[in-house]
C-alpha atoms as a PDB file:
ATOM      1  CA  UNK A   1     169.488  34.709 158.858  1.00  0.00           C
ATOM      2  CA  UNK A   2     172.944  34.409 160.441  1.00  0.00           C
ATOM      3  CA  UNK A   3     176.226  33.813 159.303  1.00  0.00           C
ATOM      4  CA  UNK A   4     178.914  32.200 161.178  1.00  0.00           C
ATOM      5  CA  UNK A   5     182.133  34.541 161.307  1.00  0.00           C
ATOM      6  CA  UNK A   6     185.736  34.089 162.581  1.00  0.00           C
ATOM      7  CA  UNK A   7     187.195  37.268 164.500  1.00  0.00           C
ATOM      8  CA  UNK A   8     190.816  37.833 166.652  1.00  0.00           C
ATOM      9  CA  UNK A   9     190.532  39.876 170.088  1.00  0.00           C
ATOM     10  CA  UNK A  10     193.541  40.270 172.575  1.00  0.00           C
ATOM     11  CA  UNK A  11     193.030  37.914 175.314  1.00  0.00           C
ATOM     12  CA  UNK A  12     192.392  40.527 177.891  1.00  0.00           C
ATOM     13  CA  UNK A  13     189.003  41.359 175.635  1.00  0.00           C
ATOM     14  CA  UNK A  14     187.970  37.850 175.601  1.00  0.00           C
ATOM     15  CA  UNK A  15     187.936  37.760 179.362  1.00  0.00           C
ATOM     16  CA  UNK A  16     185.857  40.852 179.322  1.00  0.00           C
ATOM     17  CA  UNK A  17     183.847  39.468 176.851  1.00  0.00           C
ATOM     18  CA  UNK A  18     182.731  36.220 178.697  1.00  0.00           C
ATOM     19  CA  UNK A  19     182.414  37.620 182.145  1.00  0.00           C
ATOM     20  CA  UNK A  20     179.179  39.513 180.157  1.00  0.00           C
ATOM     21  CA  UNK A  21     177.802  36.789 177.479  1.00  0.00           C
ATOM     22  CA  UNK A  22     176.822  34.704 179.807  1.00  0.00           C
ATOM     23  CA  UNK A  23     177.924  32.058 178.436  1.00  0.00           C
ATOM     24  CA  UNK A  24     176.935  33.281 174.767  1.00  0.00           C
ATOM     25  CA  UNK A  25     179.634  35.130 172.527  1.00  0.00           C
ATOM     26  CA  UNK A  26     177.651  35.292 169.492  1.00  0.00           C
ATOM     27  CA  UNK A  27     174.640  37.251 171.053  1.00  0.00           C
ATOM     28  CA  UNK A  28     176.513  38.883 172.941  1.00  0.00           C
ATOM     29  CA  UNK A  29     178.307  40.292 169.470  1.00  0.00           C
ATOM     30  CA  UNK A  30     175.497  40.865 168.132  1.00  0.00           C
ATOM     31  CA  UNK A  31     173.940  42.670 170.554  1.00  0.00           C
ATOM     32  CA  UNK A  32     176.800  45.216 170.561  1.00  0.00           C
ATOM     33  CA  UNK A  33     176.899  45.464 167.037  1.00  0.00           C
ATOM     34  CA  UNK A  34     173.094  46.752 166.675  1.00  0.00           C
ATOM     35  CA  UNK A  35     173.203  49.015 169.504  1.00  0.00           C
ATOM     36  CA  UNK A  36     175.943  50.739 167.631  1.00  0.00           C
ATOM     37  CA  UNK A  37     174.316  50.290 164.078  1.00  0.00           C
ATOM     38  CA  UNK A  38     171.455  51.822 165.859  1.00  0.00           C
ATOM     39  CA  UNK A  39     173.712  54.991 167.155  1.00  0.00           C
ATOM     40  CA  UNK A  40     175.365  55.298 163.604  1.00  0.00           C
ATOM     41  CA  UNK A  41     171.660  55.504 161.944  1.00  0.00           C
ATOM     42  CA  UNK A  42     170.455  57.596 164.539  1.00  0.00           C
ATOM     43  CA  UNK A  43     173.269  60.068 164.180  1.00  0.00           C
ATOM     44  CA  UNK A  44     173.265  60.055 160.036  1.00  0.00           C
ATOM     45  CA  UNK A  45     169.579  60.773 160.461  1.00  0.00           C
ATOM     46  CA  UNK A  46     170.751  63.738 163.022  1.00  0.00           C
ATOM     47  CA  UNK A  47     173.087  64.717 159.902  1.00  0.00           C
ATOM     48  CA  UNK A  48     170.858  64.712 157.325  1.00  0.00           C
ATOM     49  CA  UNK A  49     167.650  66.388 158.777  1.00  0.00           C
ATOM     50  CA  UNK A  50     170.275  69.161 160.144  1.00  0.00           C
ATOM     51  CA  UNK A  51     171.803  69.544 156.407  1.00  0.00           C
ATOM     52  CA  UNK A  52     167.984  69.951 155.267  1.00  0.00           C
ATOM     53  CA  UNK A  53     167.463  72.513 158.080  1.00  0.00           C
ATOM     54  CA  UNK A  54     170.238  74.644 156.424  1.00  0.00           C
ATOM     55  CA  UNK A  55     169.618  74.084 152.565  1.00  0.00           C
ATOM     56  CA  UNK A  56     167.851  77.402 151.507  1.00  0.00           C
ATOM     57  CA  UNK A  57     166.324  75.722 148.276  1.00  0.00           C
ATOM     58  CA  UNK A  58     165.009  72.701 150.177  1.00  0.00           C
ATOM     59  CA  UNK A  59     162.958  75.170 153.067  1.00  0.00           C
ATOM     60  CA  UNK A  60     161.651  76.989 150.160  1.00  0.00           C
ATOM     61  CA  UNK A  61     160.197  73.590 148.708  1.00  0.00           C
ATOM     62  CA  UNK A  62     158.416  73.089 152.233  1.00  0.00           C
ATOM     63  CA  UNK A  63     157.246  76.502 152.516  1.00  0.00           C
ATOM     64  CA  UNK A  64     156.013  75.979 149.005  1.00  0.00           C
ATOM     65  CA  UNK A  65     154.110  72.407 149.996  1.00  0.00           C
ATOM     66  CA  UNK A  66     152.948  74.012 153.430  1.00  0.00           C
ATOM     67  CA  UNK A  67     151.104  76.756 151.540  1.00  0.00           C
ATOM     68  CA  UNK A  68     148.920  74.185 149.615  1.00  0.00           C
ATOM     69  CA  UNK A  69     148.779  71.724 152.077  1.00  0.00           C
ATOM     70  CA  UNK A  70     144.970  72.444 153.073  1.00  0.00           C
ATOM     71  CA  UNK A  71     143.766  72.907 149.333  1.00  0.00           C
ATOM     72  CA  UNK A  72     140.429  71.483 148.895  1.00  0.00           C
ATOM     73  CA  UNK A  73     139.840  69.696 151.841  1.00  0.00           C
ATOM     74  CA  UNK A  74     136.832  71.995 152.369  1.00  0.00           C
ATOM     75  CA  UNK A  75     135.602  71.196 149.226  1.00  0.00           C
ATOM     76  CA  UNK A  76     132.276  69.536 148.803  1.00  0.00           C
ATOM     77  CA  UNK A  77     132.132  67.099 146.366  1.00  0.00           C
END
């Protein structure tokens, strides 16, 4: 789904603009826009795994899920 948008840029970044669209503004846009959507997920996923890293209670929950993790899978049934 798109939606059509309405945006102001100094003239100097519309020139730089369409000497790279190729003749298309609106993909062009968007393709900027999700490469850096994709660098701002990729770095709050950074953050987060690296605030997990250094929460004490949350590497004793793993520890506690790592000790079980093989429980009964030699088993027979």
């Amino acid at each position: 789904m798109k939606e059509k948008v309405t945006i102001t840029l100094d003239t100097e970044l519309i020139a730089f603009v369409d000497d790279r669209a190729d003749g298309n503004r609106s993909d062009y846009f968007n393709s900027l826009v999700q490469h850096h959507r994709q660098a701002v997920l990729k770095q709050q996923m950074i953050q987060a795994l690296q605030e997990e890293v250094e929460n004490p209670d949350y590497q004793a929950e793993i520890d506690a899920w790592d000790s079980v993790v093989g429980d009964g899978l030699d088993a027979e049934g």
